[in-house]
PDB file of N, CA and C in Angstrom:
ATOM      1  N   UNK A   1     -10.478  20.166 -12.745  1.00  0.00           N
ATOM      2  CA  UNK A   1      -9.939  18.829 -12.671  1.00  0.00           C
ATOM      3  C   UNK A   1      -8.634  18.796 -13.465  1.00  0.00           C
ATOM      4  N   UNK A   2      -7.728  18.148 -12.958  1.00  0.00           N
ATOM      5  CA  UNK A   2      -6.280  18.190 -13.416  1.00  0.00           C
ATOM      6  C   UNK A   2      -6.014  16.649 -14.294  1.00  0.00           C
ATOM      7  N   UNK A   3      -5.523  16.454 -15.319  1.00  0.00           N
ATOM      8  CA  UNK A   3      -6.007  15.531 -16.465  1.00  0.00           C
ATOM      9  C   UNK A   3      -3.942  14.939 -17.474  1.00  0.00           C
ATOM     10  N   UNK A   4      -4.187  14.196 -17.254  1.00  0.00           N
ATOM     11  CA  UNK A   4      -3.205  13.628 -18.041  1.00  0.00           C
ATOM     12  C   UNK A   4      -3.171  12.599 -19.392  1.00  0.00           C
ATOM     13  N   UNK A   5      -1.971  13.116 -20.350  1.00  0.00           N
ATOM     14  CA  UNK A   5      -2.128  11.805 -21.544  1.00  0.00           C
ATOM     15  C   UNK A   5      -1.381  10.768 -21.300  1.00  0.00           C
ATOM     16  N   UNK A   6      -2.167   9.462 -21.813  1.00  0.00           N
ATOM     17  CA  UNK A   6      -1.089   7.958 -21.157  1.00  0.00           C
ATOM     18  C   UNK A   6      -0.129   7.835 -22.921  1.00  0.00           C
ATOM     19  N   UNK A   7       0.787   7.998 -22.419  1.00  0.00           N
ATOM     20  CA  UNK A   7       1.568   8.152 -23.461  1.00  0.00           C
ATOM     21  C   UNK A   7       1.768   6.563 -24.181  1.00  0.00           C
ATOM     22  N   UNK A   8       1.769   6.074 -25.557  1.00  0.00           N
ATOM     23  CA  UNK A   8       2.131   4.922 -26.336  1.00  0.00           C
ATOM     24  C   UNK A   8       3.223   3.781 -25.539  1.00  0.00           C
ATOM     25  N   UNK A   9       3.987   4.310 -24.334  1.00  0.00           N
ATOM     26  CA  UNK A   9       4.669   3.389 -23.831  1.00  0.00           C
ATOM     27  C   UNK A   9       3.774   2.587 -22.568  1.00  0.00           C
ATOM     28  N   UNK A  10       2.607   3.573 -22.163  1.00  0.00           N
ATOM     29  CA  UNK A  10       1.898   3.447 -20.990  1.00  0.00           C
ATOM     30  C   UNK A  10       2.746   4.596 -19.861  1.00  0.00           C
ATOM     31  N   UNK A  11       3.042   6.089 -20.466  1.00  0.00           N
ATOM     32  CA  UNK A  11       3.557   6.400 -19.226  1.00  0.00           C
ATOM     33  C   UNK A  11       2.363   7.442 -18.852  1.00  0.00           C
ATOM     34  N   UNK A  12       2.805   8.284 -18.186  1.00  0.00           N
ATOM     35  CA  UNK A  12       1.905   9.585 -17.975  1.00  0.00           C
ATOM     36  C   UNK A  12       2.652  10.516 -17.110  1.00  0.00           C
ATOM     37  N   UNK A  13       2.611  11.833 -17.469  1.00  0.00           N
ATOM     38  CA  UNK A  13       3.759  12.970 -16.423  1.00  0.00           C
ATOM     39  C   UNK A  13       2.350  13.183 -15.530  1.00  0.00           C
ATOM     40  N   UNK A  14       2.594  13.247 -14.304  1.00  0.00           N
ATOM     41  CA  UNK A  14       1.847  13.623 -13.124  1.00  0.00           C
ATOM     42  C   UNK A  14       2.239  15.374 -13.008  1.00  0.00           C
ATOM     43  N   UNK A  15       0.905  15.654 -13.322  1.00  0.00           N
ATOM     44  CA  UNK A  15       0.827  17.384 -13.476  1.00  0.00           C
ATOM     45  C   UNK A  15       1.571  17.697 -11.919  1.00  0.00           C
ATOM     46  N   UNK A  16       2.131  18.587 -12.312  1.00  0.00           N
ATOM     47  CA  UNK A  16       3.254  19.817 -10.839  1.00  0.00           C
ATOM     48  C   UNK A  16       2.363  20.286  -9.782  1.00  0.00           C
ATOM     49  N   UNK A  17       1.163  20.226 -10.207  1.00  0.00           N
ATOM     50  CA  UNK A  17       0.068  20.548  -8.899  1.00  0.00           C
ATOM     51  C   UNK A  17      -0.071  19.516  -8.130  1.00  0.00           C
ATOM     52  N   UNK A  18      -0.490  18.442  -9.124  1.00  0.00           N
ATOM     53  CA  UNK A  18      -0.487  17.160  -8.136  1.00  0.00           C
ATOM     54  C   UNK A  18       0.988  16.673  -7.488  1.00  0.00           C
ATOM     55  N   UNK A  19       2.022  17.146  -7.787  1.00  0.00           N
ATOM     56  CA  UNK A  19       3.349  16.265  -7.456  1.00  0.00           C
ATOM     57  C   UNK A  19       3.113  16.954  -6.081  1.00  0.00           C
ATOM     58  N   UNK A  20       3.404  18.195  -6.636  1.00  0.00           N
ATOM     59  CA  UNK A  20       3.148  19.115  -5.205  1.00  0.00           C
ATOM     60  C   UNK A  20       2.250  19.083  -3.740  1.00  0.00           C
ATOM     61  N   UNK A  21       1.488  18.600  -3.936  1.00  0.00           N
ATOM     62  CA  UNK A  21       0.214  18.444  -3.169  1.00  0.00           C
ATOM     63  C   UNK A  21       0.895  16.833  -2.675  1.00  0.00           C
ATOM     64  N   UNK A  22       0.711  16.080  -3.197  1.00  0.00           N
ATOM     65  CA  UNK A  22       1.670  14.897  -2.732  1.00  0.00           C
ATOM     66  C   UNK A  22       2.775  14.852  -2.238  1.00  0.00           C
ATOM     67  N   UNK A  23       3.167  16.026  -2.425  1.00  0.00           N
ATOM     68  CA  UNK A  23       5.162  15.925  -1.913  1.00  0.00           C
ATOM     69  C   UNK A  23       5.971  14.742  -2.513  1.00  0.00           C
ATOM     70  N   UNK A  24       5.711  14.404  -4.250  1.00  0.00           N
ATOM     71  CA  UNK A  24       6.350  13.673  -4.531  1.00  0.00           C
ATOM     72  C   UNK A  24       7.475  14.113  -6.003  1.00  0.00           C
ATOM     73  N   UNK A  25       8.535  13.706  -6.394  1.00  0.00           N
ATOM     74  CA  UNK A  25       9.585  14.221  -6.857  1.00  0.00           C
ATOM     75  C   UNK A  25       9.938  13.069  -7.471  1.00  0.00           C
ATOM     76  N   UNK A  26      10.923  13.271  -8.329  1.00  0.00           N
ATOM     77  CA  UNK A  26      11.896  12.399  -9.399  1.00  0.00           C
ATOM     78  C   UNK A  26      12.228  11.009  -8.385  1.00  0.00           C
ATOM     79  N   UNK A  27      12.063  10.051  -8.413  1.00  0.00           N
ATOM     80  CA  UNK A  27      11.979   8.638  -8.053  1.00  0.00           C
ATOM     81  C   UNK A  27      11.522   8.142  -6.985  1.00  0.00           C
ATOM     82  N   UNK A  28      10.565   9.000  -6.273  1.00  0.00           N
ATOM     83  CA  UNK A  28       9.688   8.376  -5.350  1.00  0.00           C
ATOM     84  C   UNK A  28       8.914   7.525  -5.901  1.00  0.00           C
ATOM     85  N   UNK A  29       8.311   6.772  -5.237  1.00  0.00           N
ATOM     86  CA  UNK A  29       7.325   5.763  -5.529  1.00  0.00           C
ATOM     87  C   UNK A  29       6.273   6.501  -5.325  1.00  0.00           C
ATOM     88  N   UNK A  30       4.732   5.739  -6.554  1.00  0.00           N
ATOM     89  CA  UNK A  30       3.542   5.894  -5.946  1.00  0.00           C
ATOM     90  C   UNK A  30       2.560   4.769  -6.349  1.00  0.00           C
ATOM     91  N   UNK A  31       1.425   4.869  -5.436  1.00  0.00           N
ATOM     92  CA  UNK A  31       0.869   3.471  -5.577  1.00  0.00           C
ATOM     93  C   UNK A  31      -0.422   3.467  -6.192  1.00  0.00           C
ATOM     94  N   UNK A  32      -1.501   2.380  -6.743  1.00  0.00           N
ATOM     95  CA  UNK A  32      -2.645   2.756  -7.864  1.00  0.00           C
ATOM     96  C   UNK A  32      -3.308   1.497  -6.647  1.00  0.00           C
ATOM     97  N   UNK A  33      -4.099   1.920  -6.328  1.00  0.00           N
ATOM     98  CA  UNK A  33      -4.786   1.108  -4.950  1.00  0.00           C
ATOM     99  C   UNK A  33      -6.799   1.317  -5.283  1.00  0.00           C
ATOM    100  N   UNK A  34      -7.324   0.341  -6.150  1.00  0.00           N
ATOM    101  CA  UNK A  34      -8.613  -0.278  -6.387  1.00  0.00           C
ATOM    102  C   UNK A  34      -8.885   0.074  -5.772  1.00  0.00           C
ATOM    103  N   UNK A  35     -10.562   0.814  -5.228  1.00  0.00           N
ATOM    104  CA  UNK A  35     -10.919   1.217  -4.123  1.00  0.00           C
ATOM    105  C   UNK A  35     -12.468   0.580  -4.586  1.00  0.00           C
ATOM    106  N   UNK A  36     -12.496   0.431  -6.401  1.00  0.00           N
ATOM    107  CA  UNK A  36     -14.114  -0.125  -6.390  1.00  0.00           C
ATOM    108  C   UNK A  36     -13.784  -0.741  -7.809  1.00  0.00           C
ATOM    109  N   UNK A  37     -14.280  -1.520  -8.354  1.00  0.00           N
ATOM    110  CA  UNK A  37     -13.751  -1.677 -10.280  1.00  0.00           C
ATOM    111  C   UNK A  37     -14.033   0.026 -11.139  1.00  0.00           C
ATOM    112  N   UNK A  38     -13.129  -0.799 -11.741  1.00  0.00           N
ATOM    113  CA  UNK A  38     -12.726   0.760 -12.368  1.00  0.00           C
ATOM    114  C   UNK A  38     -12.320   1.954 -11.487  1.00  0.00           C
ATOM    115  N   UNK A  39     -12.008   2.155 -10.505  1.00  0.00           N
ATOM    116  CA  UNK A  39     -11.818   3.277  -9.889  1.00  0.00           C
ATOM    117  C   UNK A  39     -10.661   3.127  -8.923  1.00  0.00           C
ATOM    118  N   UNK A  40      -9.673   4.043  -9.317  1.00  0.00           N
ATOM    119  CA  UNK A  40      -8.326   3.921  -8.493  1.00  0.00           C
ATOM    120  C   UNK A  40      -8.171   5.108  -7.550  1.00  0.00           C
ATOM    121  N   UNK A  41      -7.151   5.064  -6.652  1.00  0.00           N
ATOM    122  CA  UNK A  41      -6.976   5.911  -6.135  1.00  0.00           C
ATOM    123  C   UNK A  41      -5.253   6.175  -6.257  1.00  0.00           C
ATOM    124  N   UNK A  42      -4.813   7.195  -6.213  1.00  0.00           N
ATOM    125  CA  UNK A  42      -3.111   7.208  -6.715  1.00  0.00           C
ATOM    126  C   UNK A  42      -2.688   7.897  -5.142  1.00  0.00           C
ATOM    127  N   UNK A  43      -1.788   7.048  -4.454  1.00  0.00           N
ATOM    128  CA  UNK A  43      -0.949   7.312  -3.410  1.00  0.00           C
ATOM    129  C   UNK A  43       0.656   7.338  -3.706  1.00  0.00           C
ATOM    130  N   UNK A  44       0.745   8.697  -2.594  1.00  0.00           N
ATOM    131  CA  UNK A  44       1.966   8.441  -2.228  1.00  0.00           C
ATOM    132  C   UNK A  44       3.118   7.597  -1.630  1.00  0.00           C
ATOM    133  N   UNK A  45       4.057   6.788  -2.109  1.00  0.00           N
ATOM    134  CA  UNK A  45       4.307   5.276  -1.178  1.00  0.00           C
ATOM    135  C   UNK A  45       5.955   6.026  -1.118  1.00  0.00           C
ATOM    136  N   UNK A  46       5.636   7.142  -0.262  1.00  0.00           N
ATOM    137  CA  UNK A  46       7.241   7.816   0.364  1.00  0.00           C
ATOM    138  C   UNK A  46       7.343   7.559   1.714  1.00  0.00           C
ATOM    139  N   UNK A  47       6.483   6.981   2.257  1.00  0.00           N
ATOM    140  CA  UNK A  47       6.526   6.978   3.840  1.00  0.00           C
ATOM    141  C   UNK A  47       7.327   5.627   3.725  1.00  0.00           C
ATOM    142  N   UNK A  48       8.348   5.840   5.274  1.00  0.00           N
ATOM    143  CA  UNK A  48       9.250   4.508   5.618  1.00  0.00           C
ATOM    144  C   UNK A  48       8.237   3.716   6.082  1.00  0.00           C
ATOM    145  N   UNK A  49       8.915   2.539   6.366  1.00  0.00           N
ATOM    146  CA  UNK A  49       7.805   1.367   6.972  1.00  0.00           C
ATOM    147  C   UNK A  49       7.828   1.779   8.419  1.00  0.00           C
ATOM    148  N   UNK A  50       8.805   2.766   9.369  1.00  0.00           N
ATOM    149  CA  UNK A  50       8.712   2.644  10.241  1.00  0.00           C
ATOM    150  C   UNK A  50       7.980   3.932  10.471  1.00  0.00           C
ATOM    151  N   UNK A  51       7.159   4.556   9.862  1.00  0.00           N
ATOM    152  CA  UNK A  51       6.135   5.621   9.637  1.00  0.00           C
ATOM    153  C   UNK A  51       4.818   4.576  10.389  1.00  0.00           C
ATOM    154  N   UNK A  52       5.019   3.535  10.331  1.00  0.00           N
ATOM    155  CA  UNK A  52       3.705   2.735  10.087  1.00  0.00           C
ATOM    156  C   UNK A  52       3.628   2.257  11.822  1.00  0.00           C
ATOM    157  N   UNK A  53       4.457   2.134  12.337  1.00  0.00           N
ATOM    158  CA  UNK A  53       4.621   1.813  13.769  1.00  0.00           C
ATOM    159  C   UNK A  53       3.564   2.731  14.046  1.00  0.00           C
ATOM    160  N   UNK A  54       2.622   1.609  15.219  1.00  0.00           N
ATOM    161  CA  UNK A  54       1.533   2.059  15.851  1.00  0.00           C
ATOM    162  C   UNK A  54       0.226   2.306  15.009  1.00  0.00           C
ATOM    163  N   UNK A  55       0.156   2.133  14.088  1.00  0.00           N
ATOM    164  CA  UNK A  55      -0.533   2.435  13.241  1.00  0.00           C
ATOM    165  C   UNK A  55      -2.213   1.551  14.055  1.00  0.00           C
ATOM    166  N   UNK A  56      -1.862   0.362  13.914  1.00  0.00           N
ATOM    167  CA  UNK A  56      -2.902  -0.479  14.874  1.00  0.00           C
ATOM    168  C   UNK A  56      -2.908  -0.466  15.818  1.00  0.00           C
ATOM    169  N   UNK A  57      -2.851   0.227  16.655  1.00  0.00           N
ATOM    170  CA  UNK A  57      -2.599   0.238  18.272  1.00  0.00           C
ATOM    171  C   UNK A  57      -1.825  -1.070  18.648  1.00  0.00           C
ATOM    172  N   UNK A  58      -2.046  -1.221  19.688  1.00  0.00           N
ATOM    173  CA  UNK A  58      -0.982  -2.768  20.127  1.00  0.00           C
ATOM    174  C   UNK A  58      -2.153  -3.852  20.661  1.00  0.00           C
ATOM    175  N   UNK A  59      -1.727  -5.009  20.374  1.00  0.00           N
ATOM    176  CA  UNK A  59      -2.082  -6.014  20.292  1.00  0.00           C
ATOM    177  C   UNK A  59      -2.717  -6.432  21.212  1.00  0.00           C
ATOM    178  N   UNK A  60      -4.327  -7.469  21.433  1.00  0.00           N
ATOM    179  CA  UNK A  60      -5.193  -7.699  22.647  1.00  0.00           C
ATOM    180  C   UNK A  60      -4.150  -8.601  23.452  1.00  0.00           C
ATOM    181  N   UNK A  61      -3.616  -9.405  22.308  1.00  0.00           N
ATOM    182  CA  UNK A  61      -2.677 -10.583  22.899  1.00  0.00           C
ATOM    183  C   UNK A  61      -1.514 -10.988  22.495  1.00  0.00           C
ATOM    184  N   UNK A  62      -0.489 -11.042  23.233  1.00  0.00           N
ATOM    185  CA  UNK A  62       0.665 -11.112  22.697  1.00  0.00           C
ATOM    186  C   UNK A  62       0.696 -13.043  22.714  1.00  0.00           C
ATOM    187  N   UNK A  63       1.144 -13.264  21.259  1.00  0.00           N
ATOM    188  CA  UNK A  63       1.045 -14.717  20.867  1.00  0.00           C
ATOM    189  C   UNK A  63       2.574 -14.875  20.543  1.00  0.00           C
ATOM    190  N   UNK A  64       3.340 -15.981  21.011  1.00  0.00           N
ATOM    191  CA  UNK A  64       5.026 -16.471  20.488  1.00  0.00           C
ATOM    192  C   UNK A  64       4.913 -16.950  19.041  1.00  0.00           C
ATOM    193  N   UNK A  65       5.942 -16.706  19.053  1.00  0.00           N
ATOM    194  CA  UNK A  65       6.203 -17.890  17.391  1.00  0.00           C
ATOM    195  C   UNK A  65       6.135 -19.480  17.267  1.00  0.00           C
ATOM    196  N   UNK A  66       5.505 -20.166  18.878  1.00  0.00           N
ATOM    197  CA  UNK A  66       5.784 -21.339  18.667  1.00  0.00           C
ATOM    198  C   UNK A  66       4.145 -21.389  18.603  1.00  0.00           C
ATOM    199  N   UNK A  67       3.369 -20.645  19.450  1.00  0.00           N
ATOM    200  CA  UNK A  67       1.817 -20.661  19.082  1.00  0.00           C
ATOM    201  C   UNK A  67       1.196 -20.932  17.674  1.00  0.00           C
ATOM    202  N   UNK A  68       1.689 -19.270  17.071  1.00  0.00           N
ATOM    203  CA  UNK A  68       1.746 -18.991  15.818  1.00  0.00           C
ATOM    204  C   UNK A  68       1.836 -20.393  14.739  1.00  0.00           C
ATOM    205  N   UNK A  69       2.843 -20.392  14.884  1.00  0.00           N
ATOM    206  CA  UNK A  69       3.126 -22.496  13.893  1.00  0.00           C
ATOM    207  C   UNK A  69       2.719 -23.059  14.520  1.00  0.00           C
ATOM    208  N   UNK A  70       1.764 -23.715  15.643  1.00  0.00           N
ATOM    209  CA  UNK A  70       0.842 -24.581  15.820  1.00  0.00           C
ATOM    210  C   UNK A  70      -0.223 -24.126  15.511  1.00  0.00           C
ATOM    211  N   UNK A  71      -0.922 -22.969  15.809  1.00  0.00           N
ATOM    212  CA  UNK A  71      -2.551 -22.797  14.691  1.00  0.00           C
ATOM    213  C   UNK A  71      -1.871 -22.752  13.096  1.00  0.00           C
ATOM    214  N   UNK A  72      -1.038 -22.565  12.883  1.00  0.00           N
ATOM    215  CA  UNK A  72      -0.817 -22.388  11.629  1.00  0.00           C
ATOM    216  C   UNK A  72      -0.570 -24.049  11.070  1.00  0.00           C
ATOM    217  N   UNK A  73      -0.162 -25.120  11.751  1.00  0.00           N
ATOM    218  CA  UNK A  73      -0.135 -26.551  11.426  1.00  0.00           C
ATOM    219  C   UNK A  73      -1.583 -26.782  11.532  1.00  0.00           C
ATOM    220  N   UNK A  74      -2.091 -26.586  13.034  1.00  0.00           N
ATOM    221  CA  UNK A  74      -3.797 -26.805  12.908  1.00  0.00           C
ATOM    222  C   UNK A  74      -4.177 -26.483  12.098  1.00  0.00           C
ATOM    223  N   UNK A  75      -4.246 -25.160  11.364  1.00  0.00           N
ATOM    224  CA  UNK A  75      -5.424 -24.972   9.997  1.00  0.00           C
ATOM    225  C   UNK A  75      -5.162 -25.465   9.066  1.00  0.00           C
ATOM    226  N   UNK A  76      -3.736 -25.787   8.503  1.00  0.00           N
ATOM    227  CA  UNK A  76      -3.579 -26.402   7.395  1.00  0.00           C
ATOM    228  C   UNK A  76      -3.809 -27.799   7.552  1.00  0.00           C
ATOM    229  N   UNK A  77      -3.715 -28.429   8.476  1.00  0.00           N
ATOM    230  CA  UNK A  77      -4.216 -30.032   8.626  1.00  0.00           C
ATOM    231  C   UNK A  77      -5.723 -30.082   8.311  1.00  0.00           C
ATOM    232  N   UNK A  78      -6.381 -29.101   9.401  1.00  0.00           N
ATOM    233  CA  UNK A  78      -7.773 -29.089   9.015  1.00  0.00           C
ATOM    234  C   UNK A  78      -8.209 -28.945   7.377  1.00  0.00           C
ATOM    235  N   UNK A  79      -7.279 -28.180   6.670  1.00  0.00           N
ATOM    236  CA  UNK A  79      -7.870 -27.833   5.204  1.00  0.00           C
ATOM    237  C   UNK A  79      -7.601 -28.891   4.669  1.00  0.00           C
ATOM    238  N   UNK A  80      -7.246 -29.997   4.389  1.00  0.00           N
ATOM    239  CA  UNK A  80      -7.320 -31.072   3.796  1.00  0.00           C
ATOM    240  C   UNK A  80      -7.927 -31.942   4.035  1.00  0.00           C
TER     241      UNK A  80
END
C-alpha cells in the first residue's frame, strides 16, 4: 500500500507510482469524490468535458427550452 504525510499546511505529495498510474503531472487537477462516510476515492479530473459526450447514450425524448421552463414554472408553483 502506497501512503502519504498531510503536511501542517494540509498538503500531501502524491507518491510517483500513483501520479503515474493516473497520468497526472504538475497542475492537473484531481478530484476527492465520497463514495461512503469516511471513505474517498481520489480521481483524475484531466479529461475535457468533451471526453464526456455520449457518455449517457442519447436521450428517450428530445424536450425544447420552452417545455423545460414550463415544468420548471409547474414544479415550483406546485412547491409552495
Amino acid at each position: 500500500m502506497t501512503t502519504a504525510t498531510v503536511t501542517s499546511k494540509g498538503q500531501i505529495t502524491i507518491p510517483a507510482q500513483v501520479r503515474e498510474a493516473l497520468h497526472v503531472g504538475a497542475g492537473d487537477r484531481v478530484e476527492f469524490v465520497e463514495v461512503e462516510p469516511g471513505r474517498y476515492e481520489f480521481i483524475a479530473a484531466t479529461r475535457s468535458v468533451t471526453d464526456l459526450k455520449g457518455m449517457f447514450g442519447k436521450p428517450g425524448k428530445v424536450v425544447s427550452i420552452e417545455e423545460m421552463n414550463a415544468t420548471i414554472s409547474a414544479r415550483g408553483a406546485s412547491a409552495r
